[in-house]
C-alpha atoms as a PDB file:
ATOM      1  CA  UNK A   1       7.669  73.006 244.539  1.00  0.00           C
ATOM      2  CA  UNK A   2       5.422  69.810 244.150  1.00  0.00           C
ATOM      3  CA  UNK A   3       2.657  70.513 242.415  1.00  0.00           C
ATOM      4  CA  UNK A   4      -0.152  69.517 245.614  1.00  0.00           C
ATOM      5  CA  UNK A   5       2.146  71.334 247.822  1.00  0.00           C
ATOM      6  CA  UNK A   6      -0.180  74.401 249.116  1.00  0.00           C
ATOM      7  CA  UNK A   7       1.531  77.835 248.237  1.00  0.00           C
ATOM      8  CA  UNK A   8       1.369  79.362 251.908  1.00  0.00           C
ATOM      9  CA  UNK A   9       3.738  75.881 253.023  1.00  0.00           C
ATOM     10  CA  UNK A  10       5.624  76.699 255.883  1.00  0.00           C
ATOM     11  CA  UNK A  11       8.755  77.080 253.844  1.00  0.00           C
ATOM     12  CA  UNK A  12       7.442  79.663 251.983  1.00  0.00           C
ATOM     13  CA  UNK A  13       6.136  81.897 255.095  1.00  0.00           C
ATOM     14  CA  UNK A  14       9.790  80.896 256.524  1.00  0.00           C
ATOM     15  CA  UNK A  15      10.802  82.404 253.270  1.00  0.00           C
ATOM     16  CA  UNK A  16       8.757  85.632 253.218  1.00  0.00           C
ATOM     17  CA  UNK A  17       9.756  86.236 256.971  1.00  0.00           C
ATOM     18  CA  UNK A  18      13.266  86.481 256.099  1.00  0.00           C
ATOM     19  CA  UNK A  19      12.985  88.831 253.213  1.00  0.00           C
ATOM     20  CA  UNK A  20      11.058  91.285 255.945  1.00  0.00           C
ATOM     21  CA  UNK A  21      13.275  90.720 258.709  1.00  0.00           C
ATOM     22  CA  UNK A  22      16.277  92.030 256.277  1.00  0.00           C
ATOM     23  CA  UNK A  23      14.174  95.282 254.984  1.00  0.00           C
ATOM     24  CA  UNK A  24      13.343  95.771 258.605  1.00  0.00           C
ATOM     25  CA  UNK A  25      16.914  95.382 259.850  1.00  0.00           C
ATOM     26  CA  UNK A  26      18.345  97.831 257.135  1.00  0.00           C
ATOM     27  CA  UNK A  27      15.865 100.456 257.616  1.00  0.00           C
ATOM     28  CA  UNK A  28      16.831 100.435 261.543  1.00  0.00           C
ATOM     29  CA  UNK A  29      20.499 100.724 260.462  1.00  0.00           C
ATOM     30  CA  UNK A  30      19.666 104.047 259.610  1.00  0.00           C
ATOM     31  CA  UNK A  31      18.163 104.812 263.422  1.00  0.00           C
ATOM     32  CA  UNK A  32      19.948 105.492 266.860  1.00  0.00           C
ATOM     33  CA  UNK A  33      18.811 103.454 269.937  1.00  0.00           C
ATOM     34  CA  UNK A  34      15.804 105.834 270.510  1.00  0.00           C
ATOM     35  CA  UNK A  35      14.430 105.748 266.619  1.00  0.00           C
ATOM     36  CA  UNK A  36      16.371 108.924 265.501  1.00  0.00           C
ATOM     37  CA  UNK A  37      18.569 109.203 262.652  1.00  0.00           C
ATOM     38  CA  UNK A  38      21.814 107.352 263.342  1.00  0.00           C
ATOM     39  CA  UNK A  39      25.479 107.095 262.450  1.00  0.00           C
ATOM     40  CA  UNK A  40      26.710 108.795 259.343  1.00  0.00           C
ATOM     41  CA  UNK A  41      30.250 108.434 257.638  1.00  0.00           C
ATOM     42  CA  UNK A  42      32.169 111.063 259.312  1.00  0.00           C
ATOM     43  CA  UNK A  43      34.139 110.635 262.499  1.00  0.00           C
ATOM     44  CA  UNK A  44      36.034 113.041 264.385  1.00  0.00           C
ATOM     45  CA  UNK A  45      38.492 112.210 266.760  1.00  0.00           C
ATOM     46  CA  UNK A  46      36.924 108.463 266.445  1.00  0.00           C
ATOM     47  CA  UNK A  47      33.699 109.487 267.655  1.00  0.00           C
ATOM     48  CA  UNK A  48      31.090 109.070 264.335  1.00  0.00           C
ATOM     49  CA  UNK A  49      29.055 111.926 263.098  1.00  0.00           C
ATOM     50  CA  UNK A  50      25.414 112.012 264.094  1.00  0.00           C
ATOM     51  CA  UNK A  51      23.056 112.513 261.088  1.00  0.00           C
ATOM     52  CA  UNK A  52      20.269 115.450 261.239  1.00  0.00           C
ATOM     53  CA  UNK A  53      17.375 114.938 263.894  1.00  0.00           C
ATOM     54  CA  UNK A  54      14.445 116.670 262.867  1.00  0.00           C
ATOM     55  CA  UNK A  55      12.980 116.441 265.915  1.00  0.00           C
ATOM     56  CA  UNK A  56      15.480 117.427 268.521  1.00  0.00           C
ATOM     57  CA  UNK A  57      14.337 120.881 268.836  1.00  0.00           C
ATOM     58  CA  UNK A  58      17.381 122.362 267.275  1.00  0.00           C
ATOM     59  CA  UNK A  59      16.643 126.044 267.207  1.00  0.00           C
ATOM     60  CA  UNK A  60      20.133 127.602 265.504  1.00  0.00           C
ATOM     61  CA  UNK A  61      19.507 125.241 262.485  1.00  0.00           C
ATOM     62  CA  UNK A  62      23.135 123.663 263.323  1.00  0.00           C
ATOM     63  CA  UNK A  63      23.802 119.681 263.285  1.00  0.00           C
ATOM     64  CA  UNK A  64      24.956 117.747 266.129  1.00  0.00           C
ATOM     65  CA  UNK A  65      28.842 116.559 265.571  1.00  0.00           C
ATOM     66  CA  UNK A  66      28.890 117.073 261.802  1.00  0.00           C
ATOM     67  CA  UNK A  67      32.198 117.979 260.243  1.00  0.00           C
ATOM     68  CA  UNK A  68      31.469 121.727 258.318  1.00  0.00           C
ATOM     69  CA  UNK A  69      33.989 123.534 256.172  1.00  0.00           C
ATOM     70  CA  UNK A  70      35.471 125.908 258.776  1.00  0.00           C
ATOM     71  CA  UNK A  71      36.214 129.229 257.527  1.00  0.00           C
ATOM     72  CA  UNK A  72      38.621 132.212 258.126  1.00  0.00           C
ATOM     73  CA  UNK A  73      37.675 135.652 260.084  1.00  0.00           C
ATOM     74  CA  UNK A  74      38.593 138.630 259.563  1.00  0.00           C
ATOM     75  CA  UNK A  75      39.526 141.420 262.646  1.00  0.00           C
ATOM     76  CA  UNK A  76      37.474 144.717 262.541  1.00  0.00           C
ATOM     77  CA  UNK A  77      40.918 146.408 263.738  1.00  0.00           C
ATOM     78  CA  UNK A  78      38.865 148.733 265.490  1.00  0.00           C
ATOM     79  CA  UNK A  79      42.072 149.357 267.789  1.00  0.00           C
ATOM     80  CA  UNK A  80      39.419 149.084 270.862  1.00  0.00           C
ATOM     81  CA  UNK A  81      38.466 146.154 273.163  1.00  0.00           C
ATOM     82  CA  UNK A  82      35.594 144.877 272.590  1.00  0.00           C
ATOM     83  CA  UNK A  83      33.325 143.686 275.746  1.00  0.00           C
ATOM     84  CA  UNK A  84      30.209 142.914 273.786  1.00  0.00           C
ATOM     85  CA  UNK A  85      28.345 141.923 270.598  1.00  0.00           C
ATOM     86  CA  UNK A  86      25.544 143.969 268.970  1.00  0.00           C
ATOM     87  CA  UNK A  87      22.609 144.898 271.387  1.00  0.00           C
ATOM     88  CA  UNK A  88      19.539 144.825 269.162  1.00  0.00           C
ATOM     89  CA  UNK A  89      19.198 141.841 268.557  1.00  0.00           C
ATOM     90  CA  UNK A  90      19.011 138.142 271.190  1.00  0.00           C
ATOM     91  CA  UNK A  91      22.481 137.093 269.948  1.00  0.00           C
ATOM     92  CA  UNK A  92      25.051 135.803 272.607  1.00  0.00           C
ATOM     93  CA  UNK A  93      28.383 133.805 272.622  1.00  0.00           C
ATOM     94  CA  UNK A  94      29.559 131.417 274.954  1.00  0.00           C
ATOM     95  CA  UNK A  95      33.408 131.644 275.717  1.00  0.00           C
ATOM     96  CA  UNK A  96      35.477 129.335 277.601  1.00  0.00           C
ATOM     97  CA  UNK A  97      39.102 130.298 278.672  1.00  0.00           C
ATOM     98  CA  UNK A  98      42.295 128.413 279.382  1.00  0.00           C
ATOM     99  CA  UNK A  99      42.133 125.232 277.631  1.00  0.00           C
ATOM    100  CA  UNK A 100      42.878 122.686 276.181  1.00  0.00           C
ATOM    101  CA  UNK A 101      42.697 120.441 278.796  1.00  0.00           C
ATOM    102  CA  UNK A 102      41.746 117.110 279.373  1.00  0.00           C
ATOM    103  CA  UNK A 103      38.242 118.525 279.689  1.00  0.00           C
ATOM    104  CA  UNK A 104      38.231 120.422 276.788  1.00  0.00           C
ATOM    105  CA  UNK A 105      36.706 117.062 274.786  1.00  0.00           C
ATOM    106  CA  UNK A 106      34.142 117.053 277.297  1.00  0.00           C
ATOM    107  CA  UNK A 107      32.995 120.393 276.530  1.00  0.00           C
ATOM    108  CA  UNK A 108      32.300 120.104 272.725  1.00  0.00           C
ATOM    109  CA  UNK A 109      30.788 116.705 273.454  1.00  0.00           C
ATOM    110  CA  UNK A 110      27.997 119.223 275.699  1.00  0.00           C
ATOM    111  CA  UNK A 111      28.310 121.737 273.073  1.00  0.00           C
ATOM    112  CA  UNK A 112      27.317 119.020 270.332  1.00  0.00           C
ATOM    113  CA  UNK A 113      24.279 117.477 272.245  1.00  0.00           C
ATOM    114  CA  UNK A 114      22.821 121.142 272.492  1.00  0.00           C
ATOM    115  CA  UNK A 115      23.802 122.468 269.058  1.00  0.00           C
ATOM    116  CA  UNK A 116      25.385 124.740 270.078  1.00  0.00           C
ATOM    117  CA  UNK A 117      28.764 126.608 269.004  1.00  0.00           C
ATOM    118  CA  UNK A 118      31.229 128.670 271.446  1.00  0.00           C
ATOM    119  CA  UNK A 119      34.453 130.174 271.363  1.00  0.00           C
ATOM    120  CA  UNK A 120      37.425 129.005 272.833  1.00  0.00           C
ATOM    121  CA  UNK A 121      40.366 131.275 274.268  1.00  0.00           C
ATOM    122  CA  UNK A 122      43.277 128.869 274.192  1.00  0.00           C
ATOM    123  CA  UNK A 123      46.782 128.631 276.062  1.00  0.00           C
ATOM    124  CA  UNK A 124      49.980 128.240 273.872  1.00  0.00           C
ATOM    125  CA  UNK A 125      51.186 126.102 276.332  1.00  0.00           C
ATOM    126  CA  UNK A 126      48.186 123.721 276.697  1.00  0.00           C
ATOM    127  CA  UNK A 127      48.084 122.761 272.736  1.00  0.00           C
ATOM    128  CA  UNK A 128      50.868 120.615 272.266  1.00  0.00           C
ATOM    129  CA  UNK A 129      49.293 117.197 272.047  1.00  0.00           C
ATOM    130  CA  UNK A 130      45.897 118.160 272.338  1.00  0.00           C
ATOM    131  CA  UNK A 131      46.138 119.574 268.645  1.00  0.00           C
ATOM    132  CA  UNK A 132      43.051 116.933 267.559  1.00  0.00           C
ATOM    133  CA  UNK A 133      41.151 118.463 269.812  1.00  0.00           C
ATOM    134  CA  UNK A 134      41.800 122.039 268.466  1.00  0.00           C
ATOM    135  CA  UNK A 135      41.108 120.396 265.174  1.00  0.00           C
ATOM    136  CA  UNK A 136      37.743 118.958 265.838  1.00  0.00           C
ATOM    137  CA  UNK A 137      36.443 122.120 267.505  1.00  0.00           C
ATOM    138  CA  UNK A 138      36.577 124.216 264.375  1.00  0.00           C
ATOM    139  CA  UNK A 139      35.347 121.118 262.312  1.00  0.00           C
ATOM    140  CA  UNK A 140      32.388 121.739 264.770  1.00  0.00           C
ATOM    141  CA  UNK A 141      31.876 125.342 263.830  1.00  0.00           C
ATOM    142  CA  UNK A 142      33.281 126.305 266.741  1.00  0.00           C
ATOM    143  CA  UNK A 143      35.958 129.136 267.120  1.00  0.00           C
ATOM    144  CA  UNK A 144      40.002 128.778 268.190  1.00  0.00           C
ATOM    145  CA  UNK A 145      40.800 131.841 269.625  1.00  0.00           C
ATOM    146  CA  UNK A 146      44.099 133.473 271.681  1.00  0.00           C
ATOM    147  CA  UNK A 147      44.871 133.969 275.030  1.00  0.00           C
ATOM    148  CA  UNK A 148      48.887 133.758 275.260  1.00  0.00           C
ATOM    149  CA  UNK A 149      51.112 131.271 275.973  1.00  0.00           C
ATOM    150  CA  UNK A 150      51.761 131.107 279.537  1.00  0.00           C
ATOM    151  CA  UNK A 151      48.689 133.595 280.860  1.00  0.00           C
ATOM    152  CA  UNK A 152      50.851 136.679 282.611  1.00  0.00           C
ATOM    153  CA  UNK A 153      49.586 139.876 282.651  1.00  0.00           C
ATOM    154  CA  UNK A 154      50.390 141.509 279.205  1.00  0.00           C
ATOM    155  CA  UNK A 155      48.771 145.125 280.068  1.00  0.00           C
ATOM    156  CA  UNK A 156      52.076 146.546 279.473  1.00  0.00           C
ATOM    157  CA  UNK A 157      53.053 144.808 276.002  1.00  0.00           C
ATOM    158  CA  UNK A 158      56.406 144.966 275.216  1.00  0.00           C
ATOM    159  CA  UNK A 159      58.538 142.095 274.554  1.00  0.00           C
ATOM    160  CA  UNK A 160      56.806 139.793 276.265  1.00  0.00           C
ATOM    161  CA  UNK A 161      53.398 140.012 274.488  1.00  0.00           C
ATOM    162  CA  UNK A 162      55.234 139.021 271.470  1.00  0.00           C
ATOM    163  CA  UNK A 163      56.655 135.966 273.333  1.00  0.00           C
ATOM    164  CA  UNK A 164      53.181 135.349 274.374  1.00  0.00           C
ATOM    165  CA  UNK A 165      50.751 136.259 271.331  1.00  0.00           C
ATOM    166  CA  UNK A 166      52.605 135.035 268.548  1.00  0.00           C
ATOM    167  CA  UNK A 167      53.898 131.485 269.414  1.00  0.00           C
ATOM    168  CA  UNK A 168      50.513 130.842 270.373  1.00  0.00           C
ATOM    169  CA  UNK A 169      48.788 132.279 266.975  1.00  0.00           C
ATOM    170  CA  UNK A 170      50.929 129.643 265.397  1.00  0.00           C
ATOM    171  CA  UNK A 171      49.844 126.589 266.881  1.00  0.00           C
ATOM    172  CA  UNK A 172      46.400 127.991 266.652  1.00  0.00           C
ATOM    173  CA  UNK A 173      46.900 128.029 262.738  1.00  0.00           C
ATOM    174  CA  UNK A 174      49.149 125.340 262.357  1.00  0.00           C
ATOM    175  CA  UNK A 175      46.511 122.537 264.102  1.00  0.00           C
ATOM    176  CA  UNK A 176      43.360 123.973 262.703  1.00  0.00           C
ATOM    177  CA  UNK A 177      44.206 126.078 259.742  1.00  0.00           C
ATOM    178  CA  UNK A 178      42.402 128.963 261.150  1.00  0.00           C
ATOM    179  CA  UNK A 179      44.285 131.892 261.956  1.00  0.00           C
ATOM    180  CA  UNK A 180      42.492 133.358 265.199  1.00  0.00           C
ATOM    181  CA  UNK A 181      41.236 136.589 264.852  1.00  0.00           C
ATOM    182  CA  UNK A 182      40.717 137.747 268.260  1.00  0.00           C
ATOM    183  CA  UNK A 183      43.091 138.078 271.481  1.00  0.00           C
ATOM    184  CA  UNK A 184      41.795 137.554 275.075  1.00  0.00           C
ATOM    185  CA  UNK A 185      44.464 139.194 277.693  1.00  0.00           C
ATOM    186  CA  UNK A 186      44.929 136.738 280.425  1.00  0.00           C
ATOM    187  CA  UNK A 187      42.825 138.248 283.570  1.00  0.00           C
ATOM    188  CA  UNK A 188      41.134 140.878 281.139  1.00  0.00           C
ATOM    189  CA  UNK A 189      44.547 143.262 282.193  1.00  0.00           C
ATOM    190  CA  UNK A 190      44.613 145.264 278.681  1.00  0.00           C
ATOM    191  CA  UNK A 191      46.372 148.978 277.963  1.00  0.00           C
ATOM    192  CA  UNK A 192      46.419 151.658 274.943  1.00  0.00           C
ATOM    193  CA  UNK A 193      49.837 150.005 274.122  1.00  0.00           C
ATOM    194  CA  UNK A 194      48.352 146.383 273.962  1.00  0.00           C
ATOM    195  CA  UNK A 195      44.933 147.209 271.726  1.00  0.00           C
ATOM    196  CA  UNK A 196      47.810 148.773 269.354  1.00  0.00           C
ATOM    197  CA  UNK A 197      49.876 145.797 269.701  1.00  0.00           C
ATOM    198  CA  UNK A 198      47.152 143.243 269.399  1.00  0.00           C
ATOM    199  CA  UNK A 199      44.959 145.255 266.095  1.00  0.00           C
ATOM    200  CA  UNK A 200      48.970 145.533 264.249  1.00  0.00           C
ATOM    201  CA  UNK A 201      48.690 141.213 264.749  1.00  0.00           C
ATOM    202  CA  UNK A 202      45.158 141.138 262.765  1.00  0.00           C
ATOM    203  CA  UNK A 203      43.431 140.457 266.178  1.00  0.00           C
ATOM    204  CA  UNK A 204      40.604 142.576 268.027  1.00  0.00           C
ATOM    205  CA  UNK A 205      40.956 142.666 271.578  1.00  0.00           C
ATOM    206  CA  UNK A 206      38.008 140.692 273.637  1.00  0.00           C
ATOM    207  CA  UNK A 207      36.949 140.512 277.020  1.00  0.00           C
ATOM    208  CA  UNK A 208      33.812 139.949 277.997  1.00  0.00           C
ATOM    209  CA  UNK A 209      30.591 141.351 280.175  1.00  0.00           C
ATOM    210  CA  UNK A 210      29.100 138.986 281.765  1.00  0.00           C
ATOM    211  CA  UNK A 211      31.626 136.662 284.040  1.00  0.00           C
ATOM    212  CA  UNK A 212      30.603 133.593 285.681  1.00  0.00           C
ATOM    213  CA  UNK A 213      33.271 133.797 288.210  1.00  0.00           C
ATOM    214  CA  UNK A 214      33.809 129.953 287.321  1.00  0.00           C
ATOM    215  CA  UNK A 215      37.139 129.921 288.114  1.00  0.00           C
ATOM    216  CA  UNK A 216      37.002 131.931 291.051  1.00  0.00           C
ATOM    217  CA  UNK A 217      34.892 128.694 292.466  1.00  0.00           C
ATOM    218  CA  UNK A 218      31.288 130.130 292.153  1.00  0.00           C
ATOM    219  CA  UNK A 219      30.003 126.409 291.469  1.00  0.00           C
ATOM    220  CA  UNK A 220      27.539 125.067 288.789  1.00  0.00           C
ATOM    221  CA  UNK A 221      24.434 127.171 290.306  1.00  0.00           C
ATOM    222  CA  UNK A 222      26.836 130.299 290.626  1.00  0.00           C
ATOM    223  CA  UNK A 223      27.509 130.163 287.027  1.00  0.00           C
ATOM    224  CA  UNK A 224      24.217 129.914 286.484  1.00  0.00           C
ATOM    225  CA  UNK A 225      22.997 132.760 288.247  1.00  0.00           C
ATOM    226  CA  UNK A 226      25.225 134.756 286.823  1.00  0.00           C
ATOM    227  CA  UNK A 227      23.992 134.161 283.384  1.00  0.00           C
ATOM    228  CA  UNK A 228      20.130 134.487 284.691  1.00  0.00           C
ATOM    229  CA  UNK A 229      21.130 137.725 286.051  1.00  0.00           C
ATOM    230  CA  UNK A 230      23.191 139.393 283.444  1.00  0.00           C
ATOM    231  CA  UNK A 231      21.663 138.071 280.431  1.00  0.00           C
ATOM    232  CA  UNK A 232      21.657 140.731 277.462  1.00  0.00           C
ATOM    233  CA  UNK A 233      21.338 141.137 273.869  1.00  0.00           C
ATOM    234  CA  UNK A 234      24.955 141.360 272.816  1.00  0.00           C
ATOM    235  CA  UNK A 235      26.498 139.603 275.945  1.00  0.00           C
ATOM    236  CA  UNK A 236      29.864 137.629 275.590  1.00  0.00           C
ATOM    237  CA  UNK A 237      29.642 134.961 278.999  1.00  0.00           C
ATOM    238  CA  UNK A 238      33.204 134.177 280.348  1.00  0.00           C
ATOM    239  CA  UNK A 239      33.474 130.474 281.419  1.00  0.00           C
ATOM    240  CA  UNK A 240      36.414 128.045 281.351  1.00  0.00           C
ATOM    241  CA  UNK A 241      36.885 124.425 280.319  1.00  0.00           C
ATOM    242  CA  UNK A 242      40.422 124.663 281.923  1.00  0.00           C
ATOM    243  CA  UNK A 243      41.457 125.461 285.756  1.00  0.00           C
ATOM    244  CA  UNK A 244      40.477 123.233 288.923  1.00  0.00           C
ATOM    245  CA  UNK A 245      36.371 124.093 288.169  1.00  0.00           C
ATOM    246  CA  UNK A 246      35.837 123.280 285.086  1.00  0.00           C
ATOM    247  CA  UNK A 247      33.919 119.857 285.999  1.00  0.00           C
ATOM    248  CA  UNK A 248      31.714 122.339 287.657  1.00  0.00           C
ATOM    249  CA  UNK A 249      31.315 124.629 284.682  1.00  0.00           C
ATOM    250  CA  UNK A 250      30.326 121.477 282.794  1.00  0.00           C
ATOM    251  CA  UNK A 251      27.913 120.575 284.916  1.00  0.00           C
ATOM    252  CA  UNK A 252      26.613 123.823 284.733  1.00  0.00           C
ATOM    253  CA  UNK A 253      26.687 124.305 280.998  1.00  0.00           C
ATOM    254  CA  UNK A 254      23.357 122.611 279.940  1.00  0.00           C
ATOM    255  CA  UNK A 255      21.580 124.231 282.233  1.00  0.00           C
ATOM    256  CA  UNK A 256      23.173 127.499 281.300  1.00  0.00           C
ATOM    257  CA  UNK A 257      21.705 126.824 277.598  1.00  0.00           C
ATOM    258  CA  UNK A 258      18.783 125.381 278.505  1.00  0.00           C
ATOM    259  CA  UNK A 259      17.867 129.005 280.020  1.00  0.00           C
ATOM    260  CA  UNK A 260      19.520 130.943 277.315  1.00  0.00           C
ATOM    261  CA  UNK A 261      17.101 129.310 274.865  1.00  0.00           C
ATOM    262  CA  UNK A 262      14.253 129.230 277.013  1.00  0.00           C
ATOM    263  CA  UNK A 263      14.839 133.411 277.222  1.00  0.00           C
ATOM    264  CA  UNK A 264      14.625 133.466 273.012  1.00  0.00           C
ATOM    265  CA  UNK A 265      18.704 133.832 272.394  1.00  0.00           C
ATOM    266  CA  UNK A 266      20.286 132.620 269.752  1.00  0.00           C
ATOM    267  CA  UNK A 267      23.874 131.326 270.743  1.00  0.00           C
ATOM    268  CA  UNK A 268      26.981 131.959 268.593  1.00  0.00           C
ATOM    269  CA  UNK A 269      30.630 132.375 268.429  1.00  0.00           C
ATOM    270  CA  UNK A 270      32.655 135.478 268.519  1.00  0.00           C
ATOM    271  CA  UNK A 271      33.529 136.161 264.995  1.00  0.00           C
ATOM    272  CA  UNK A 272      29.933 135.718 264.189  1.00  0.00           C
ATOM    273  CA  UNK A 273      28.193 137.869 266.732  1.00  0.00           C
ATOM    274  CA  UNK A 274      30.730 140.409 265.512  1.00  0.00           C
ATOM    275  CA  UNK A 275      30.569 140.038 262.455  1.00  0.00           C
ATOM    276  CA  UNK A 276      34.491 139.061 261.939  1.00  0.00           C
ATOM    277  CA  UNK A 277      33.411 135.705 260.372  1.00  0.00           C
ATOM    278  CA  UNK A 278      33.992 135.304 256.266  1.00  0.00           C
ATOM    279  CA  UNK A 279      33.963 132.519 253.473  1.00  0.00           C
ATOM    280  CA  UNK A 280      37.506 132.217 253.034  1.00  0.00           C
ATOM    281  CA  UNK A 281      37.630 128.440 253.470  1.00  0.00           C
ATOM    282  CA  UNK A 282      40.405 127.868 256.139  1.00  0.00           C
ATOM    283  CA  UNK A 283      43.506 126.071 255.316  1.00  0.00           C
ATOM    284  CA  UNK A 284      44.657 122.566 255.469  1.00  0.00           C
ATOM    285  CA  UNK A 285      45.961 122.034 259.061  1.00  0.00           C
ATOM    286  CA  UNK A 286      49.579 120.955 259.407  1.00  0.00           C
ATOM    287  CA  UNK A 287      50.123 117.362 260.895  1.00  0.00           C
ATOM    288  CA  UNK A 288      50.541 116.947 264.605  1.00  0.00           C
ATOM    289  CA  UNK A 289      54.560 116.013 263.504  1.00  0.00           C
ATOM    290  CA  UNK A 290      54.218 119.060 262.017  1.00  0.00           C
ATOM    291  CA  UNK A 291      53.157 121.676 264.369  1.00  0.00           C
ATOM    292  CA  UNK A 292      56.220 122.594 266.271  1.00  0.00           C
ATOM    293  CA  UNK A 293      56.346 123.653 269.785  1.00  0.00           C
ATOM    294  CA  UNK A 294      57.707 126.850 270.502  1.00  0.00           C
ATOM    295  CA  UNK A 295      60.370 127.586 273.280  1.00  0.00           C
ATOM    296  CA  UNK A 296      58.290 128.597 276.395  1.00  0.00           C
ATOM    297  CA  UNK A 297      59.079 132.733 276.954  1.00  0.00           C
ATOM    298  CA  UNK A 298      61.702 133.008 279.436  1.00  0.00           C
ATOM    299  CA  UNK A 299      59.193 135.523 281.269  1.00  0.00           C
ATOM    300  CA  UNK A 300      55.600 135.238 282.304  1.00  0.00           C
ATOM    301  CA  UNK A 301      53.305 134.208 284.718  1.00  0.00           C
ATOM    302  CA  UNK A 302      52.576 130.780 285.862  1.00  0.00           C
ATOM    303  CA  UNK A 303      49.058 130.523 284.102  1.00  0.00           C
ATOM    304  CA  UNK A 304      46.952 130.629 287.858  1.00  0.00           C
ATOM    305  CA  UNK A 305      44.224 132.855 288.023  1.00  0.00           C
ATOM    306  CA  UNK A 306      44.535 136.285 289.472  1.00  0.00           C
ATOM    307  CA  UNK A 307      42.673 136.942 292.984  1.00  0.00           C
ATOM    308  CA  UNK A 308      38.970 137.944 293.209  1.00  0.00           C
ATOM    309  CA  UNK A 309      39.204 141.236 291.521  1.00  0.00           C
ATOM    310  CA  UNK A 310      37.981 142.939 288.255  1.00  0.00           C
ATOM    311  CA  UNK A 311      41.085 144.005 286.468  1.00  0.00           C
ATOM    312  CA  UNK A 312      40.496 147.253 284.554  1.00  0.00           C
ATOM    313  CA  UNK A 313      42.189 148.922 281.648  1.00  0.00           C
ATOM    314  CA  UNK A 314      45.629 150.559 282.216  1.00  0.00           C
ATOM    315  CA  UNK A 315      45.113 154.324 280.592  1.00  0.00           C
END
């Protein structure tokens, strides 16, 4: 610089504006549109991983999208279906039956704005190429759980509860590397023989006591009533992200959190509000080329919901 050049010239200000435009610009890197913390490393499923917001209200402690180590549970082998969770304390789980589908992604998308993990009762059937989707749920914290193969009544076990349970506990494993640890029978239809069945396959057999009749077509403001009637320490709420209403039950389900939280509930999945869950880190899953897709059971039902009714247990 000339010596009887001034030292605020225009090329140094230039200079100095630069340098704080590039501190500026890498110090927003590290915010979302709205000034929150922003993208982190991880993806799932191509989406990235959204870095801890210490301002979004997130009562359960739990990060939005963020890849955890998912770990094994454990069954209780109580030999006894099991309709809800503990009662002293404002602990619920939010279940949703008959996926995967194509709405399935949908769902944890929901799940992940809310921070908030669930349970999902899956179909045999409905894995096969939706394994990712398995996967990412459980990288979630969420939990992978069964509910047969092709969804006919099982009440009277037999032959064709194996066909149904155990094909279906294998793609569970095989694309998430978590064994499930509870069995939902397909319309709630259970019997003596079909506890004993389930409890010698290391599962506990779950139903549920609060149902949003979401697949019976009570809409988005059924399901919520439901929830706002029945709401109870201990409850385990029956929705579905599969079936011809689940874009209704999705439409329903921030609302239905919204006014779980507002009540002072704590929202969880199965294993944990039964205490099922442990540390046993969960295995590697197998590749997608890997997971092979069992022959379909000559016998069963055709996976459609059973008419209006309450099913009870077969003594």
């Amino acid at each position: 610089m000339p010596p009887d050049q001034p030292r605020n010239s225009p090329a140094a200000v230039l200079i100095v504006l630069v340098l704080l435009a590039t501190v500026g610009l890498a110090a927003l890197a590290g915010l979302g549109s709205e000034g929150k913390p922003g993208v982190g490393p991880l993806a799932i499923d191509g989406a990235p991983a959204v870095s801890p917001d210490a301002n979004a209200g997130n009562e359960q402690g739990k990060l939005a999208v963020v890849e955890v180590m998912p770990k094994k549970c454990k069954a209780s082998q109580s030999g006894k279906a099991v309709f809800s969770g503990p009662k002293d304390e404002k602990v619920v789980a939010l279940t949703f039956d008959d996926g995967p589908s194509d709405s399935t992604s949908a769902f944890l998308d929901a799940l992940a704005e809310q921070n908030v993990n669930a349970t999902f009762y899956v179909l045999g059937r409905e894995i096969p190429g939706r394994e990712g989707v398995l996967r990412r749920a459980v990288l979630e914290g969420h939990s992978v759980a069964n509910h047969s193969y092709n969804h006919p009544d099982l009440a009277e076990a037999g032959k064709l509860a194996e066909e149904e349970v155990e094909p279906t506990t294998e793609l569970i494993a095989k694309s998430t590397g978590v064994p499930p640890c509870t069995f939902r029978p397909p319309y709630g239809s259970y019997s003596p023989e079909l506890e004993k069945y389930i409890t010698g396959r290391d599962m506990d057999l779950l139903r549920w006591n609060i149902d949003t009749a979401d697949a019976l077509g009570s809409g988005a403001a059924g399901t919520l009533q439901e929830v706002k009637d029945n709401l109870a320490p201990g409850a385990i709420i029956l929705m579905h992200d599969g079936g011809g209403n689940a874009a209704e039950t999705l439409s329903a389900l921030p609302e239905v959190i919204d006014y779980i939280r507002a009540e002072g509930y704590e929202m969880v999945t199965v294993p944990e509000l039964l205490g099922l869950q442990t540390d046993e880190p969960a295995d590697a899953p197998a590749s997608t080329e890997q997971v092979a897709v069992p022959t379909a059971p000559a016998t069963g039902g055709d996976g459609t919901r059973a008419p209006k009714l309450e099913p009870k247990a077969i003594e």
